[in-house]
Protein backbone atom coordinates (compact mmCIF):
# COMPACT_ATOMS: atom_id res chain seq x y z
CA UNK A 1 100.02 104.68 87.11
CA UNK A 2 100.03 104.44 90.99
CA UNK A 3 98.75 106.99 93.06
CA UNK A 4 100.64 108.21 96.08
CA UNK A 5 101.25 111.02 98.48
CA UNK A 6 98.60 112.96 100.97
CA UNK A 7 96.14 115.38 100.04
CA UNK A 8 93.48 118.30 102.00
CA UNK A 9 90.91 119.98 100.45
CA UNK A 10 91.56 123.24 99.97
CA UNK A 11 88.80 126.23 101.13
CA UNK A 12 85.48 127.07 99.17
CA UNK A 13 85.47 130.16 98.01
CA UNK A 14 82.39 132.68 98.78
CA UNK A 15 81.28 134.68 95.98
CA UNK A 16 79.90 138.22 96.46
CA UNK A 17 77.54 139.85 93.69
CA UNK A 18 79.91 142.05 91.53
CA UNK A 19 79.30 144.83 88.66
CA UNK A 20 79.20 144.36 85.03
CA UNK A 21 83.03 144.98 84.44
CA UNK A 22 84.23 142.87 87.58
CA UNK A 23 81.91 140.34 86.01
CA UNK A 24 84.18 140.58 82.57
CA UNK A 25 87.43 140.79 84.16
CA UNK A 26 86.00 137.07 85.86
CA UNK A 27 85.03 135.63 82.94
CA UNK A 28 88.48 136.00 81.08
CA UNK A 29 90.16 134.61 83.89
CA UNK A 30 88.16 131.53 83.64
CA UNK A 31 88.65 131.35 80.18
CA UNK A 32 92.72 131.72 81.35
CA UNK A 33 91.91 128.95 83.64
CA UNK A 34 90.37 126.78 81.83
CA UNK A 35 93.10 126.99 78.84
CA UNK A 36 95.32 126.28 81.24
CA UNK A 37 94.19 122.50 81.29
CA UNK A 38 92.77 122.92 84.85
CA UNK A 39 89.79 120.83 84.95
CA UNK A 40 86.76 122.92 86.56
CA UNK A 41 85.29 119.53 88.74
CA UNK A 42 88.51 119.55 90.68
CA UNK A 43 87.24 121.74 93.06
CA UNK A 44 85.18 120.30 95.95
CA UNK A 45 81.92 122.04 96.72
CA UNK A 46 82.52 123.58 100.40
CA UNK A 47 80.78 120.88 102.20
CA UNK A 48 82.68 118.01 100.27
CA UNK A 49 82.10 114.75 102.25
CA UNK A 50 86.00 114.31 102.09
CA UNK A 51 88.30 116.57 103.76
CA UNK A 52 91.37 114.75 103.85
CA UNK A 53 93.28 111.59 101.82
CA UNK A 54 96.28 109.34 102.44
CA UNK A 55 97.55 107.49 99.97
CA UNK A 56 99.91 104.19 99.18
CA UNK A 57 100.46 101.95 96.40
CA UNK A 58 97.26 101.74 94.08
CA UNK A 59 95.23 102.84 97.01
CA UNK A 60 94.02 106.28 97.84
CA UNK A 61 91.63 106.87 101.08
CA UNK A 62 89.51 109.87 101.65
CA UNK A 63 88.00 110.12 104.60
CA UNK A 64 87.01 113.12 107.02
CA UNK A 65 87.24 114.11 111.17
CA UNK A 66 84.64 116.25 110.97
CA UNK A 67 80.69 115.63 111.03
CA UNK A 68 78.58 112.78 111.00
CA UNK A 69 81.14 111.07 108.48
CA UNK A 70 83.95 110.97 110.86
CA UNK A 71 86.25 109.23 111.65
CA UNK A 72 87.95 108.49 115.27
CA UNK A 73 90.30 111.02 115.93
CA UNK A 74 92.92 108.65 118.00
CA UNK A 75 96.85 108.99 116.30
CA UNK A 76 98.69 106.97 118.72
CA UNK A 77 101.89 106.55 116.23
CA UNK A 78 101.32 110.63 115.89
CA UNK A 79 101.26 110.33 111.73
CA UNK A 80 98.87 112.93 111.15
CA UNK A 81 96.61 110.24 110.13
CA UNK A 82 93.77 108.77 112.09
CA UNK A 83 94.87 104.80 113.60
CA UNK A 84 91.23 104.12 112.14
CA UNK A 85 92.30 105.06 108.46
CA UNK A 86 95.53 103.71 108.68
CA UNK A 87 94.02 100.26 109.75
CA UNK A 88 91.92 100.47 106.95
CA UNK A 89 94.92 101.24 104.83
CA UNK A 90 97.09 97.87 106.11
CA UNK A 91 93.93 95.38 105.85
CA UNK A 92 93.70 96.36 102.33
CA UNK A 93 97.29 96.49 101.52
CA UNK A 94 97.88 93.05 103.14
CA UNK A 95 94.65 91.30 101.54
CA UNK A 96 95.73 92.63 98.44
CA UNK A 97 99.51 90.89 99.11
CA UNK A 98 97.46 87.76 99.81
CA UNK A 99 95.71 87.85 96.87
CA UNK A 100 98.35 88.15 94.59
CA UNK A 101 101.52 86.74 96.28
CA UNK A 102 99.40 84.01 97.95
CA UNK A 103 96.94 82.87 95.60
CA UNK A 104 98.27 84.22 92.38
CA UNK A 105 95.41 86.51 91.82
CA UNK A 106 96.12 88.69 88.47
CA UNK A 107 95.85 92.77 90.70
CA UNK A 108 92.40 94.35 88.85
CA UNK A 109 94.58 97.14 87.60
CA UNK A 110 96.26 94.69 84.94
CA UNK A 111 92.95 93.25 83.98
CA UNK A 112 91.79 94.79 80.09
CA UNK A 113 88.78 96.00 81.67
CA UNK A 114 90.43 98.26 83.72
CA UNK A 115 94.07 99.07 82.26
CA UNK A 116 92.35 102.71 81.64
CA UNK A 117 91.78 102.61 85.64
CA UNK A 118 94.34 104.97 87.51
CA UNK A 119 94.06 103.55 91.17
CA UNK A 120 91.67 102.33 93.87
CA UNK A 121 90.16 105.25 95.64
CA UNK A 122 88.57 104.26 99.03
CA UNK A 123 85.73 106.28 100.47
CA UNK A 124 85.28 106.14 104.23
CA UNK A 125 81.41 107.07 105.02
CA UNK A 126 78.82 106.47 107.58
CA UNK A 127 76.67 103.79 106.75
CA UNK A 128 72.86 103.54 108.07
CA UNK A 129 72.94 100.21 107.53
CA UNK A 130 75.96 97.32 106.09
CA UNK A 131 79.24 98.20 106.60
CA UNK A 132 80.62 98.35 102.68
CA UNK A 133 80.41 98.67 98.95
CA UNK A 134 82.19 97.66 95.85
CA UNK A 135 81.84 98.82 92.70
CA UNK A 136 82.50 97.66 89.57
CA UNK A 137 83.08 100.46 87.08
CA UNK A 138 85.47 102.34 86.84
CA UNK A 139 84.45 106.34 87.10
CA UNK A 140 86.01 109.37 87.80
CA UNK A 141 88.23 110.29 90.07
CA UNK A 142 87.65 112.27 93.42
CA UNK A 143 89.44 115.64 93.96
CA UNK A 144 92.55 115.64 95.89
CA UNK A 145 95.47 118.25 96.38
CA UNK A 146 97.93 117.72 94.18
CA UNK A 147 95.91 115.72 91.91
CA UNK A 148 97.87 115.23 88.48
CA UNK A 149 95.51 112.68 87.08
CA UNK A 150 92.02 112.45 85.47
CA UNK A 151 92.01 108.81 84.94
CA UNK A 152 89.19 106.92 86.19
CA UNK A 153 89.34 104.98 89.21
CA UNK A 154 87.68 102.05 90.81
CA UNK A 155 85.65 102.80 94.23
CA UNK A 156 84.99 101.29 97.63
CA UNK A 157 83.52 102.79 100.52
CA UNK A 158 83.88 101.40 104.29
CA UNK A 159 81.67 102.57 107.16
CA UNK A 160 83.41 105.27 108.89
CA UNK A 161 82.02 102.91 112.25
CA UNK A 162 83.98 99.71 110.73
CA UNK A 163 87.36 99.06 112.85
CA UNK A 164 89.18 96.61 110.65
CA UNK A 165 90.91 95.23 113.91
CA UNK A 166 87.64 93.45 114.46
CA UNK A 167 85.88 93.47 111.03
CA UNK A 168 87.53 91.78 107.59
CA UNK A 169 84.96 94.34 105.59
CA UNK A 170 87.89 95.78 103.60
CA UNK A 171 89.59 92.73 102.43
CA UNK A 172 85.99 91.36 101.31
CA UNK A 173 85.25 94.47 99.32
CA UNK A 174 88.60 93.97 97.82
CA UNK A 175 88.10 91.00 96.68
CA UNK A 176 84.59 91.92 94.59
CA UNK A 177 86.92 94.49 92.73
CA UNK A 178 89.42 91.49 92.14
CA UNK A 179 85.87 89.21 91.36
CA UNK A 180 84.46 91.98 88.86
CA UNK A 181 87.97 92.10 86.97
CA UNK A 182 88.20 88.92 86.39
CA UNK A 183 84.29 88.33 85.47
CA UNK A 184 80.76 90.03 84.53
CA UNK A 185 79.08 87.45 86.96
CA UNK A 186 77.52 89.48 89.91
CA UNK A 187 74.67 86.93 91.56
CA UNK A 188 74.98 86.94 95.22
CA UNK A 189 76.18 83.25 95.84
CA UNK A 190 78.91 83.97 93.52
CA UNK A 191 80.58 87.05 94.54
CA UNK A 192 78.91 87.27 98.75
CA UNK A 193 79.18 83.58 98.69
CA UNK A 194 83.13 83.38 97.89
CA UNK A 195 84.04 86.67 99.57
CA UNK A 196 82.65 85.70 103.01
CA UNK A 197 84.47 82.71 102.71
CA UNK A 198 87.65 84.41 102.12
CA UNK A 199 87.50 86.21 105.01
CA UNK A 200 88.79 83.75 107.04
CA UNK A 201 92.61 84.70 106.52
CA UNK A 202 91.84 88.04 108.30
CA UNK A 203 89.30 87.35 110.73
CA UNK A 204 89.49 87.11 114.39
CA UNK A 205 87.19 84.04 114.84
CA UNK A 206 88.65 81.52 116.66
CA UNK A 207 86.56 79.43 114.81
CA UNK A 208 85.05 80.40 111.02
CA UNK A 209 81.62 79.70 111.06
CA UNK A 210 80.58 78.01 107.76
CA UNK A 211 77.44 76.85 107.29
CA UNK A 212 76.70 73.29 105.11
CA UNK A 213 76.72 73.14 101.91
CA UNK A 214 73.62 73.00 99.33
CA UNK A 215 73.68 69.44 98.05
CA UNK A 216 72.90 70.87 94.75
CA UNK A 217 74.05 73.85 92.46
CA UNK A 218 70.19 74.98 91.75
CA UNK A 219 70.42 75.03 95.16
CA UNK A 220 72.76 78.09 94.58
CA UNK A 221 70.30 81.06 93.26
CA UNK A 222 68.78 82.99 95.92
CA UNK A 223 71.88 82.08 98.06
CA UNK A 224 74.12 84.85 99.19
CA UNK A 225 76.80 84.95 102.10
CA UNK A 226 75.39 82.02 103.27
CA UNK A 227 76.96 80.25 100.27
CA UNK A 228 80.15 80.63 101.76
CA UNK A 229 79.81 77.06 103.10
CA UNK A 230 79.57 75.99 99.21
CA UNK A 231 83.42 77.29 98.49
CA UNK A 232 84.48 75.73 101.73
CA UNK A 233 83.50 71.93 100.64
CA UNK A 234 84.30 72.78 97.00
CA UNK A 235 87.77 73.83 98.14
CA UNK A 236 88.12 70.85 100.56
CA UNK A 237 87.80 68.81 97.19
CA UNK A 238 89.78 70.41 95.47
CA UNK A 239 93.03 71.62 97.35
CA UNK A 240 94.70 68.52 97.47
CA UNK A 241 96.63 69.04 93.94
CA UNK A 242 98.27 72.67 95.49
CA UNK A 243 100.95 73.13 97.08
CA UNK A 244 101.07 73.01 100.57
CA UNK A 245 103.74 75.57 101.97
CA UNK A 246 103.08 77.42 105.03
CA UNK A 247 101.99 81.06 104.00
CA UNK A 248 105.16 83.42 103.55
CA UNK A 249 106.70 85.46 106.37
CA UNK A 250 106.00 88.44 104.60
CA UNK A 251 102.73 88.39 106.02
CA UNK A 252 104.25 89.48 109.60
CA UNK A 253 105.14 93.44 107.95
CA UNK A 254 100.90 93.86 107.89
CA UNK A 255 100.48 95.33 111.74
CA UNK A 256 97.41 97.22 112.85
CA UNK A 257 97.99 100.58 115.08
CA UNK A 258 97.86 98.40 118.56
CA UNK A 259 100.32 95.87 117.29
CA UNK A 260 97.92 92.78 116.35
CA UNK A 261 98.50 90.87 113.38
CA UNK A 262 95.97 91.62 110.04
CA UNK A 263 96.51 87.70 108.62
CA UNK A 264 96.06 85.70 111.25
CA UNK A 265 96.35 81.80 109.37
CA UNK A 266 99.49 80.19 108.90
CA UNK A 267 99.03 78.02 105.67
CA UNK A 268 97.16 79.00 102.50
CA UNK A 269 96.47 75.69 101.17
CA UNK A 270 92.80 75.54 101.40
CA UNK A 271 91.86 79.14 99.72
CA UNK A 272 94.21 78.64 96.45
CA UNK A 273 91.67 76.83 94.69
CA UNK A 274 90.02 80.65 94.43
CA UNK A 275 92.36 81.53 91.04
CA UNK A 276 91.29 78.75 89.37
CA UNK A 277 87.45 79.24 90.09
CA UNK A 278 87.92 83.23 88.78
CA UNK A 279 90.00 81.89 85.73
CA UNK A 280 87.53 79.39 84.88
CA UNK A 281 84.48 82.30 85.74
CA UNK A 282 86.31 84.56 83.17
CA UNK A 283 86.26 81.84 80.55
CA UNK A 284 83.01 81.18 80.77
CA UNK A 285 81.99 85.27 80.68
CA UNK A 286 84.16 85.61 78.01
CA UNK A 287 81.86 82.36 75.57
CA UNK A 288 79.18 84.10 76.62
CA UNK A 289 79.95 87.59 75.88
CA UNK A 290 80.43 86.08 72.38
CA UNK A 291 77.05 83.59 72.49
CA UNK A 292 75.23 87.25 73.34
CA UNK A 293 76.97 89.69 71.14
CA UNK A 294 78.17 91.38 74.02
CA UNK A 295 81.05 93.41 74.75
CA UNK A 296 83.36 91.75 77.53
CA UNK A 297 83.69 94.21 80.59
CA UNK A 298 80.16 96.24 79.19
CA UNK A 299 77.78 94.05 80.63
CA UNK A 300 74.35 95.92 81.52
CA UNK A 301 73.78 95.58 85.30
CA UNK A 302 70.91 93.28 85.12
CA UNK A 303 72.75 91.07 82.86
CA UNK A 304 75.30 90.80 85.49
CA UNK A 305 73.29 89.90 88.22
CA UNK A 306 70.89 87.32 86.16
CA UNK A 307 70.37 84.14 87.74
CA UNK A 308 70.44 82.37 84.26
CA UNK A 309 73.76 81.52 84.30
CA UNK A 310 73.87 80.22 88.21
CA UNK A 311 73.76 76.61 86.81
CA UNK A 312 76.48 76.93 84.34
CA UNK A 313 78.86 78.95 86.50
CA UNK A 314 78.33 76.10 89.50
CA UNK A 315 79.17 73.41 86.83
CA UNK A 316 82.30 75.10 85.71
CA UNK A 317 83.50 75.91 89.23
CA UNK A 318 82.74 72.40 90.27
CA UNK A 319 84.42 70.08 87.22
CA UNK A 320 87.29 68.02 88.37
């Protein structure tokens, strides 16, 4: 199920010390309440992080004006929504139409691992240092008026300071949700590696830096972002079987709030190699789920992240 509409937190409320009988007259009306099927976490604590949300599609976005997690306040369309969340909002909905429509990505939502999962929720936070997060189970869901749900939900957060008009951090967190649905493997050259390189649809660069290629794939472990020159040569070897169509026109409805295009390439050619490196990452997860007696999708973190599959994975990613 999608989630949709907007949402404010409503008031804390202040609680005063009361007598003996006001005290049993409160506890039946909890019990009341909680019969009811209310759940008790769906009220915020009074200084909730969050104080308002926006929602489209599979994507809900929390974010708040107030405090040191703020957002800017600018509305120059005058939705009631800050230009700086709804930017967020269109970089994610249009990476997630290029994933799918583009490069015939499978959406994490209809991936087994997370068919329980009830939506993307999207945190907007300061950040002392990086600019985003991605996380890879699902958990449950934040508070929000109007909430009929307690399914879990996949997170990201975005620095509150991150103006998608100039940064593609959205669309590369994205894409680790898309990464973890389709596979448990979670070393940096792998996941940083591809997703920097995948930036490039939404980027403002006149010119993508990307920087050469290890000539080798134990090369690969320690890498991170800077493996994104890897996926560039890989693809350059590999695209030549895929069609080459100019990208759709669809791409033209994803607008930021000053009128600048979100996609900014006009063939996809080169990145559609990406499905069949994920399909062929999720085979090779799923052999060794089964060498190591372990449940696909229930991975334990440092299992994930273990470099003892980097030569492997590069082998499979790199077979004609």
């Amino acid at each position: 199920m999608q989630i949709n509409g907007n949402g404010r937190y409503l008031p804390g409320q202040v609680f005063s010390v009361i007598k003996l009988e006001q005290l049993v007259y409160l506890l039946l009306g909890l019990s009341v309440f909680l019969i009811s099927g209310v759940s008790a976490w769906a009220r915020p604590h009074p200084k909730a992080l969050y104080t308002h949300s926006v929602a489209e599609g599979v994507f809900r976005v929390f974010y708040t004006t107030e405090g040191k997690h703020a957002v800017p306040a600018d509305d120059v369309d005058g939705n009631a929504v800050p230009d700086r969340v709804d930017d967020i909002l269109v970089q994610l909905k249009a990476a997630d139409w290029f994933y799918q429509t583009q490069l015939g990505l499978v959406p994490p939502l209809k991936h087994s691992r997370y068919t329980q999962s009830d939506g993307i929720e999207v945190h907007v936070q300061h950040f002392d240092q990086g600019t985003g997060l991605a996380f890879d189970e699902p958990t449950k869901p934040n508070w929000f008026e109007g909430q009929s749900s307690t399914a879990p939900t996949l997170k990201i957060k975005i620095g509150s300071q991150v103006d998608p008009r100039l940064s593609t951090t959205p669309a590369h967190e994205l894409f680790h949700v898309y990464q973890y649905a389709y596979s448990p493997f979670k070393t940096k050259w792998f996941t940083e590696g591809m997703a920097r390189w995948l930036e490039e649809p939404f980027s403002r660069q006149a010119q993508f830096a990307v920087p050469p290629s290890p000539s080798s794939c134990r090369e690969l472990t320690g890498m991170a972002y800077n493996a994104n020159g890897f996926f560039a040569r890989l693809a350059e070897r590999q695209f030549k079987g895929f069609d080459q169509a100019a990208i759709s026109d669809e791409y033209r409805q994803f607008v930021y709030s000053d009128g600048s295009p979100v996609i900014r390439i006009q063939s996809v050619y080169k990145f559609r190699p990406v499905k069949t490196w994920l399909e062929r990452a999720a085979e090779l997860g799923a052999r060794e789920s089964r060498r190591l007696g372990v449940v696909e999708g229930k991975w334990p973190e440092t299992l994930q992240r273990s470099a003892q599959f980097d030569l492997t994975l590069c082998e499979a990613l790199t077979k004609p």
